[in-house]
N, C-alpha and C. Protein backbone atom coordinates (compact mmCIF):
# COMPACT_ATOMS: atom_id res chain seq x y z
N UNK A 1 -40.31 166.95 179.23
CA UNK A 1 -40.70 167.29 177.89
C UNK A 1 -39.46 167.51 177.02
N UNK A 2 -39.38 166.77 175.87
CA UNK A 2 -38.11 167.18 174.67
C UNK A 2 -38.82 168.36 173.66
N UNK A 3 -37.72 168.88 173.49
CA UNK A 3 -38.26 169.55 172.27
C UNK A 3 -37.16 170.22 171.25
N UNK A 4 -37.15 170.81 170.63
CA UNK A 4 -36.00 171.44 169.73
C UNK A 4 -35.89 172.79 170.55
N UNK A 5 -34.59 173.13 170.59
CA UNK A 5 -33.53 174.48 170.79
C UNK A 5 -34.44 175.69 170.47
N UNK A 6 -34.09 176.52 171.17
CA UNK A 6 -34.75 177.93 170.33
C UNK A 6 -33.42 178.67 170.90
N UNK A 7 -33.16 179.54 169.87
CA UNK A 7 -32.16 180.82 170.37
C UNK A 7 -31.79 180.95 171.74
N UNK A 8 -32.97 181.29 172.44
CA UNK A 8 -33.36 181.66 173.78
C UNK A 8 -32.75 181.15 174.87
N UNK A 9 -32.85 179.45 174.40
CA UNK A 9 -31.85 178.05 175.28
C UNK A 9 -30.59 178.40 174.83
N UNK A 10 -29.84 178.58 174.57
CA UNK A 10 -28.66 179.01 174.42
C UNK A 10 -27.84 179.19 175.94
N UNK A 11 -28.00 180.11 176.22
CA UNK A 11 -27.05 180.53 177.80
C UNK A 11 -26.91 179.09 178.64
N UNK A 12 -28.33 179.02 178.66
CA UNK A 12 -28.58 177.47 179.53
C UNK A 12 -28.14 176.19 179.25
N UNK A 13 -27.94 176.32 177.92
CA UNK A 13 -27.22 175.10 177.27
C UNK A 13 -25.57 175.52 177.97
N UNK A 14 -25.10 176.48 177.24
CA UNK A 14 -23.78 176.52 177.32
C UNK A 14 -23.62 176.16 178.78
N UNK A 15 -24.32 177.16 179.98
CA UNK A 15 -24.08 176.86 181.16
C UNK A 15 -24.32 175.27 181.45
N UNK A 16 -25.27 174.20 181.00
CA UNK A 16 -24.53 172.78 181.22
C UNK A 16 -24.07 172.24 181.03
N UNK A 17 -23.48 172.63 179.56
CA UNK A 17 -22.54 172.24 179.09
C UNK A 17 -20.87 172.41 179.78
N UNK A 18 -20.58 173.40 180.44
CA UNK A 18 -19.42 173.93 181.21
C UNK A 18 -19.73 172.97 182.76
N UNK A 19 -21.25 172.63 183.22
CA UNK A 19 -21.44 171.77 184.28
C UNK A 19 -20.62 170.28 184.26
N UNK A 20 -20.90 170.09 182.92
CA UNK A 20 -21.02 168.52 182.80
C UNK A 20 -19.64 168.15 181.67
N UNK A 21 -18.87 168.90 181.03
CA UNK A 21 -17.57 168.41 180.24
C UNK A 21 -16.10 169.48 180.81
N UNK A 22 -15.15 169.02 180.92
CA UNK A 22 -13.95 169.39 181.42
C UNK A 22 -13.61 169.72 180.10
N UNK A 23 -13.97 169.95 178.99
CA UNK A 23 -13.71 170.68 177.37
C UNK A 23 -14.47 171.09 176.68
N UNK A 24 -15.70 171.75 177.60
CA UNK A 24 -17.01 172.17 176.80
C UNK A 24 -16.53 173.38 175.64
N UNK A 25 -18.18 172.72 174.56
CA UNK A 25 -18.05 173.57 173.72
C UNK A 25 -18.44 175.30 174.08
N UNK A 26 -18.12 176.38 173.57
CA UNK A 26 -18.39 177.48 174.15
C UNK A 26 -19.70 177.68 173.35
N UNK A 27 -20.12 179.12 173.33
CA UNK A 27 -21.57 179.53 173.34
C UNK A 27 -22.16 179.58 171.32
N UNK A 28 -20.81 180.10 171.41
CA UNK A 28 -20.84 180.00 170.10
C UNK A 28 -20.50 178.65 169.31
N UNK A 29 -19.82 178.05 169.48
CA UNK A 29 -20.09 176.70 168.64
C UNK A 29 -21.29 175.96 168.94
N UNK A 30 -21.84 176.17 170.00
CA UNK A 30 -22.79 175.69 170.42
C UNK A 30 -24.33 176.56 169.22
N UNK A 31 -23.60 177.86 169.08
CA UNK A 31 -25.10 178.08 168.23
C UNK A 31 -24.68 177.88 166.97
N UNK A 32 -23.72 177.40 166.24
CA UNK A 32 -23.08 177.11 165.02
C UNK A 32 -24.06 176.13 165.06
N UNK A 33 -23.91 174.70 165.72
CA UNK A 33 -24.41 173.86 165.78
C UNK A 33 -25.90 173.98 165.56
N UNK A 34 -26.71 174.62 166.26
CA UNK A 34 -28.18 175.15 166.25
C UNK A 34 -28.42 175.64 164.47
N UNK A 35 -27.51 176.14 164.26
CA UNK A 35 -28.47 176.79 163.04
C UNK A 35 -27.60 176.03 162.01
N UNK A 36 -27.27 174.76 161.48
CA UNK A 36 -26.46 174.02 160.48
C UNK A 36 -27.83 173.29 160.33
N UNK A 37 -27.81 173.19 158.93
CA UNK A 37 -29.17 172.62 158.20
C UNK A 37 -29.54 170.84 158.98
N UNK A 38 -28.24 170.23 159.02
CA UNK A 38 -28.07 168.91 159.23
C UNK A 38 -28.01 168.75 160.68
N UNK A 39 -28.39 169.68 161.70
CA UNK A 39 -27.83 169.57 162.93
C UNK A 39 -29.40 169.81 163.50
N UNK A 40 -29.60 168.67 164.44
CA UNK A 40 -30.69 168.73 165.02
C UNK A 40 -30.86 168.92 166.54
N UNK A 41 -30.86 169.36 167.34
CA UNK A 41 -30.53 170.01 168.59
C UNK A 41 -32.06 169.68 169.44
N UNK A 42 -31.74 168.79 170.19
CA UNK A 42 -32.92 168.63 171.34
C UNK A 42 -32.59 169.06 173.14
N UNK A 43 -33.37 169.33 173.84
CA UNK A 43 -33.50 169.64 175.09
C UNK A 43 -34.43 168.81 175.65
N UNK A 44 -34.61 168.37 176.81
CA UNK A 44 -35.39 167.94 178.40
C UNK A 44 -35.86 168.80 179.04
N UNK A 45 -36.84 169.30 179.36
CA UNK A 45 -37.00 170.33 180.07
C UNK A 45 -37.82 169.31 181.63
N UNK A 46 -37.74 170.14 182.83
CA UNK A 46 -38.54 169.39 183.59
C UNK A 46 -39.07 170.62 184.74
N UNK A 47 -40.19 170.76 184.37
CA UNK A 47 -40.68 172.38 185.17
C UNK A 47 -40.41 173.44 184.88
N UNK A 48 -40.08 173.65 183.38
CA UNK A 48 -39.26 174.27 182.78
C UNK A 48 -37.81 174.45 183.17
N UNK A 49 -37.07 173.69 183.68
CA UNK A 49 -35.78 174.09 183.81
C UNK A 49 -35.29 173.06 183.13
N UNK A 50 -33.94 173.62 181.88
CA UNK A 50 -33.38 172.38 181.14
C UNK A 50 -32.58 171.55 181.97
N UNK A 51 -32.64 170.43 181.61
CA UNK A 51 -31.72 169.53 182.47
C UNK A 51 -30.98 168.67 181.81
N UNK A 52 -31.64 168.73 180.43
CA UNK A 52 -30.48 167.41 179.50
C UNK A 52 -30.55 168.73 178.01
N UNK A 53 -29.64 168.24 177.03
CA UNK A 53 -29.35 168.36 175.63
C UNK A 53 -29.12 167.48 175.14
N UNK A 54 -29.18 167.41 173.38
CA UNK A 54 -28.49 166.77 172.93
C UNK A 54 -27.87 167.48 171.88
N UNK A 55 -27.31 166.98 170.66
CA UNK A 55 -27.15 167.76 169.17
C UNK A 55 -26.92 166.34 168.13
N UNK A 56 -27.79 166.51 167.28
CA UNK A 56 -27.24 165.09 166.75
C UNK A 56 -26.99 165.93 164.77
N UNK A 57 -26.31 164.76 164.30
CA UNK A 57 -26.02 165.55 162.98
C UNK A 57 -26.84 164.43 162.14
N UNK A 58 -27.14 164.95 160.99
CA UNK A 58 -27.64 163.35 159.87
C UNK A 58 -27.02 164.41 158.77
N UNK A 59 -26.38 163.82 157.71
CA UNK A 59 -25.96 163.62 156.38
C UNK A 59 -26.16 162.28 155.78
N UNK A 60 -26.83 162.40 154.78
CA UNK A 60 -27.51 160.97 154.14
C UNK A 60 -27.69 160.04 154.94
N UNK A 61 -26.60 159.14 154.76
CA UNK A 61 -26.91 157.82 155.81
C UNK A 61 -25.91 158.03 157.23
N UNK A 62 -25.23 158.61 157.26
CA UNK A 62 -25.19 158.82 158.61
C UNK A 62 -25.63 160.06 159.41
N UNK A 63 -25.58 159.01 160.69
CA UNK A 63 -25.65 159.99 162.12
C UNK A 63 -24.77 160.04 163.11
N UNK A 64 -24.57 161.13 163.49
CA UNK A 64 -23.43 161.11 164.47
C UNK A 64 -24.31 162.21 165.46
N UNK A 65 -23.90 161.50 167.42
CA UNK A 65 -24.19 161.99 168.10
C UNK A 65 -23.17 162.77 168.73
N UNK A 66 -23.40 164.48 168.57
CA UNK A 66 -22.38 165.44 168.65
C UNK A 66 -22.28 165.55 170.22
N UNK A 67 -23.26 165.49 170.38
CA UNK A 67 -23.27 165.66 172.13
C UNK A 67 -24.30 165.76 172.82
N UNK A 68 -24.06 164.98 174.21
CA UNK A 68 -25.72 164.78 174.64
C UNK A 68 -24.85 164.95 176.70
N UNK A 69 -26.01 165.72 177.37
CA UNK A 69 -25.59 165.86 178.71
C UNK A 69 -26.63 166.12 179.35
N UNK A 70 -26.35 165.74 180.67
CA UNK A 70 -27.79 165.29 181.87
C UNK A 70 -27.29 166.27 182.79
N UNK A 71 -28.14 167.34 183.51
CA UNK A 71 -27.02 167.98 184.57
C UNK A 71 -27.06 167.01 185.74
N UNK A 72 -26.00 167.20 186.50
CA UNK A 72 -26.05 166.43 187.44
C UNK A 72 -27.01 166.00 188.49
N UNK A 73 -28.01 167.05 188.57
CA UNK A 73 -28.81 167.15 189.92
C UNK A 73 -30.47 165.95 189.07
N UNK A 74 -30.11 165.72 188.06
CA UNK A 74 -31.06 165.36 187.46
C UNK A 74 -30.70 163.70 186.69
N UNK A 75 -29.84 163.60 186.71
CA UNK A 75 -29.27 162.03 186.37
C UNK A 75 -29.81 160.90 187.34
N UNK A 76 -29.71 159.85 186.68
CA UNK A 76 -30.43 158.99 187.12
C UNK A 76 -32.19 159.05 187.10
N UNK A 77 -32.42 159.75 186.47
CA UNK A 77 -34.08 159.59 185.99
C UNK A 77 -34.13 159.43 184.70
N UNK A 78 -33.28 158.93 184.02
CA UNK A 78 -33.44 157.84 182.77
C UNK A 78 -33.56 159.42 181.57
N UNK A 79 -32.93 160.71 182.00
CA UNK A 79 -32.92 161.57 180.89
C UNK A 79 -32.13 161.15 179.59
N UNK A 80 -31.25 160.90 180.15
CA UNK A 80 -30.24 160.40 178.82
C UNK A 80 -30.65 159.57 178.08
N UNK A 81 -31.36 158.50 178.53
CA UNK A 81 -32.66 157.61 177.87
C UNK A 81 -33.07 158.13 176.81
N UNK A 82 -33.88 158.93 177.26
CA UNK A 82 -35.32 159.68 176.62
C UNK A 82 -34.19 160.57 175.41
N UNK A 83 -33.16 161.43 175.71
CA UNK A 83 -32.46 162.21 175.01
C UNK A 83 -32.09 160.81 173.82
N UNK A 84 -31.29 160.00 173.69
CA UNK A 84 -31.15 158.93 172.83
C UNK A 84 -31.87 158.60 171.79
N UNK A 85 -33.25 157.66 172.50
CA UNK A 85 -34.56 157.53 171.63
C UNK A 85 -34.60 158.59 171.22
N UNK A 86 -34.86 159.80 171.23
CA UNK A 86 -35.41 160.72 170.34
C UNK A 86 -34.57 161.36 169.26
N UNK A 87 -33.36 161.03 169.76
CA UNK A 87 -32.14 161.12 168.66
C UNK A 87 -32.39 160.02 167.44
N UNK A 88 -32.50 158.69 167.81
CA UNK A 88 -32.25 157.43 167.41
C UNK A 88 -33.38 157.43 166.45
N UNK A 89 -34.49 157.64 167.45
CA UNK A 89 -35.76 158.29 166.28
C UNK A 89 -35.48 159.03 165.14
N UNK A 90 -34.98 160.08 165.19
CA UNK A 90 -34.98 161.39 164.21
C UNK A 90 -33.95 161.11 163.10
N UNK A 91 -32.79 160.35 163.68
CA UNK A 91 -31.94 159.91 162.60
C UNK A 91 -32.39 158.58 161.52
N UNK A 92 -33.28 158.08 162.28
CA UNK A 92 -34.02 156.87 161.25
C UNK A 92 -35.09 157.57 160.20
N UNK A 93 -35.58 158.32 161.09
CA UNK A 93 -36.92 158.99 160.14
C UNK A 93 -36.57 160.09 158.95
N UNK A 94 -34.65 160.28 158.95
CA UNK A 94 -34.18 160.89 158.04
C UNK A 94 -33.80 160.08 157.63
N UNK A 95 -33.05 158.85 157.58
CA UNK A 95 -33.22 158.12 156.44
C UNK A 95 -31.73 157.34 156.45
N UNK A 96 -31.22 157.79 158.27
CA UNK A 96 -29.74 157.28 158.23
C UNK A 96 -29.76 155.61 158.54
N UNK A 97 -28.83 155.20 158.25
CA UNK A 97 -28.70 153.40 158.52
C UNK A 97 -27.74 153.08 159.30
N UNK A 98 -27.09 154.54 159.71
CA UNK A 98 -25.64 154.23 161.60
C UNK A 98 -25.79 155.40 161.89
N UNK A 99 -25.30 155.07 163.13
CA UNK A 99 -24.96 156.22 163.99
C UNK A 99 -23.87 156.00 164.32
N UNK A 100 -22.64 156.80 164.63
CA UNK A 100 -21.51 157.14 165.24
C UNK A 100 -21.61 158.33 166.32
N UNK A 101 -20.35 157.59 167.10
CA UNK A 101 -19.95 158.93 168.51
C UNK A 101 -18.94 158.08 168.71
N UNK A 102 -18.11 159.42 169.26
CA UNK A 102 -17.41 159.14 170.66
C UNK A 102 -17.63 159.49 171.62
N UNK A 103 -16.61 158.44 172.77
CA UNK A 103 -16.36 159.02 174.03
C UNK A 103 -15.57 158.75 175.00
N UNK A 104 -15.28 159.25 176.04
CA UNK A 104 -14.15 159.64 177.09
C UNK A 104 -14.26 158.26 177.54
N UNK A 105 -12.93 157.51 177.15
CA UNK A 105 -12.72 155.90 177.54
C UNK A 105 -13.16 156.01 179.23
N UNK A 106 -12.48 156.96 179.91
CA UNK A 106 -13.06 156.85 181.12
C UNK A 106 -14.34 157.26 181.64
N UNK A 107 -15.41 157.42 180.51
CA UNK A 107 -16.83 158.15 180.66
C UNK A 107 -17.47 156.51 180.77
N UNK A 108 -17.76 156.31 181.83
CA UNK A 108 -18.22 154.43 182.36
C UNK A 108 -19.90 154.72 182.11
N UNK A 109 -20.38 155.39 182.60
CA UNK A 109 -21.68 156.22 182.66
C UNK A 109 -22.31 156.19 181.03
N UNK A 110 -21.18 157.34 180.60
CA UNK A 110 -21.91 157.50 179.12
C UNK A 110 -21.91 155.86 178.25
N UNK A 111 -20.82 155.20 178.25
CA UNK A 111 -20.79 154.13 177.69
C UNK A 111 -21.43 153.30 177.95
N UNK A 112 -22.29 152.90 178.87
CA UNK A 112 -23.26 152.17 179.20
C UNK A 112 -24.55 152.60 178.88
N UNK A 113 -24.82 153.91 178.68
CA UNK A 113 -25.99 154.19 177.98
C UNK A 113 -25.84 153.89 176.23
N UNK A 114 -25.32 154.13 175.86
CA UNK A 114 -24.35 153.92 174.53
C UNK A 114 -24.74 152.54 174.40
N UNK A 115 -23.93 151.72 175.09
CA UNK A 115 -24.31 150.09 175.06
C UNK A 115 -25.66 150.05 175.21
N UNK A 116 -26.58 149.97 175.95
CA UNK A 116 -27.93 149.83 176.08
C UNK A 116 -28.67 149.76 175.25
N UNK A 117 -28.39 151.16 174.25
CA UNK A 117 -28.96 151.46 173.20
C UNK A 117 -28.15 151.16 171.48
N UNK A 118 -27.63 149.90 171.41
CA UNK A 118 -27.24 149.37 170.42
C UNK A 118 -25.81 149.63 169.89
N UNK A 119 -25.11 150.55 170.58
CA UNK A 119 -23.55 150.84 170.05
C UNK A 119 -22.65 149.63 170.43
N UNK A 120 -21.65 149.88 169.49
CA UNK A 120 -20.93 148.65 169.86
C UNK A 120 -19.48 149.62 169.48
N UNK A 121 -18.55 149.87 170.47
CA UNK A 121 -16.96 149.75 169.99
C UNK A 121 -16.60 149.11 168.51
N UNK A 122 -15.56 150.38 168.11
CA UNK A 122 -14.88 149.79 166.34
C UNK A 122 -13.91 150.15 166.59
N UNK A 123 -13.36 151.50 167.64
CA UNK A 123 -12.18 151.84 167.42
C UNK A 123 -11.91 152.65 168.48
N UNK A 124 -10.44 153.04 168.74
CA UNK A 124 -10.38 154.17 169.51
C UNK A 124 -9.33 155.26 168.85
N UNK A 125 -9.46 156.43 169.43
CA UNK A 125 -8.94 158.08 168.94
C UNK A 125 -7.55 158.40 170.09
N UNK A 126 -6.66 157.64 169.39
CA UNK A 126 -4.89 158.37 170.65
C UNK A 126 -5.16 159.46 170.99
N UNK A 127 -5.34 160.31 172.34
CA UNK A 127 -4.69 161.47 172.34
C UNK A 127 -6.17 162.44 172.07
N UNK A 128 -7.24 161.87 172.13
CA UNK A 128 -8.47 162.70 171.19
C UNK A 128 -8.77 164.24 171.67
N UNK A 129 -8.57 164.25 173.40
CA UNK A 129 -8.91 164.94 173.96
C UNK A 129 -8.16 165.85 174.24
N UNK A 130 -8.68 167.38 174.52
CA UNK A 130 -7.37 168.54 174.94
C UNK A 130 -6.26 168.02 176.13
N UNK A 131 -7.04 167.13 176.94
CA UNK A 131 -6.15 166.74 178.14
C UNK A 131 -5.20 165.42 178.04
N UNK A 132 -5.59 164.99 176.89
CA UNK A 132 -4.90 163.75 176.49
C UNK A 132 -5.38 162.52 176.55
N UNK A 133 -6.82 162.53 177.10
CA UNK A 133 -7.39 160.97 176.88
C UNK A 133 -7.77 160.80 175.56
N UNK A 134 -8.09 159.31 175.79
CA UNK A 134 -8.07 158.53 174.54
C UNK A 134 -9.67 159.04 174.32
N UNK A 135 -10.38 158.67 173.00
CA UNK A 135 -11.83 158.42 172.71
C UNK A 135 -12.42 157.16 171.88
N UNK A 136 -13.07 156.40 172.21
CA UNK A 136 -13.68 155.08 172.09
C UNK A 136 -14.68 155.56 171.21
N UNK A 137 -14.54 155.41 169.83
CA UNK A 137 -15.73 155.11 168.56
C UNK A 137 -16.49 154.10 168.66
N UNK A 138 -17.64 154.52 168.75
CA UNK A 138 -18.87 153.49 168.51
C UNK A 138 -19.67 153.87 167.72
N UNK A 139 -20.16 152.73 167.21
CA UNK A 139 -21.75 152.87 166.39
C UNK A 139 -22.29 151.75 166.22
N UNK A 140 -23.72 152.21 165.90
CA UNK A 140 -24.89 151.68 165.91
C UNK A 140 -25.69 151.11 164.42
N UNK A 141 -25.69 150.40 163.83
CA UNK A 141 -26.20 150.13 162.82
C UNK A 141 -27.65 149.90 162.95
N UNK A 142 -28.85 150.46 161.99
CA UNK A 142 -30.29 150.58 162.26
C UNK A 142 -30.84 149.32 161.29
């Protein structure tokens, strides 16, 4: 089941978020994100336990996907899928005509979901990351 964030998801977010990125955001940017007019924040739940997020932003015509994660024990059942479409959805039905993201040139995984779902490489970010990798810009035109 997807649904939007409540306060409540918070801990649980942050905690997969620290699962699944070697530069996660902390608890608090994470609820910055939650309560910004333009910031739309979805979850996966499966038996009630969260297992995916996302956060996507829309300002007029664009969208940018802030961040989206599968915990590990739960990947490979097409969550990240389902997290996407419903992004991809929500940013059309506001009225955007691209989407943008990055990501971790060596993230093979994420970029293939990315590809699947209509992104295409424009550019990359020297240095993007605290540890020093690069980041690969993509987007999606609707």
């Amino acid at each position: 089941m997807i649904r939007a964030w409540e306060e409540k998801d918070l801990p649980k977010i942050a905690e997969l978020e620290r699962e699944c990125f070697s530069d996660p955001w902390n608890e608090q940017a994470l609820f910055s994100s939650f309560t910004l007019p333009f910031s739309h924040c979805f979850l996966i739940e499966d038996k009630g336990q969260v297992c995916g997020y996302c956060i996507l932003s829309v300002l007029f015509e664009d969208a940018e996907v802030l961040n989206i994660a599968v915990s590990k024990e739960y990947r490979k059942k097409d969550y990240g899928g389902l997290l996407m479409e419903n992004m991809l959805e929500r940013a059309r039905a506001l009225g955007a005509t691209q989407c943008f993201l990055e990501v971790r040139e060596s993230n093979a995984a994420a970029i293939a979901l990315y590809t699947k779902y209509g992104f295409l490489q424009y550019g990359i970010r020297k240095n993007y990351y605290e540890d020093g990798e690069n980041a690969l810009t993509m987007k999606k035109i609707f």
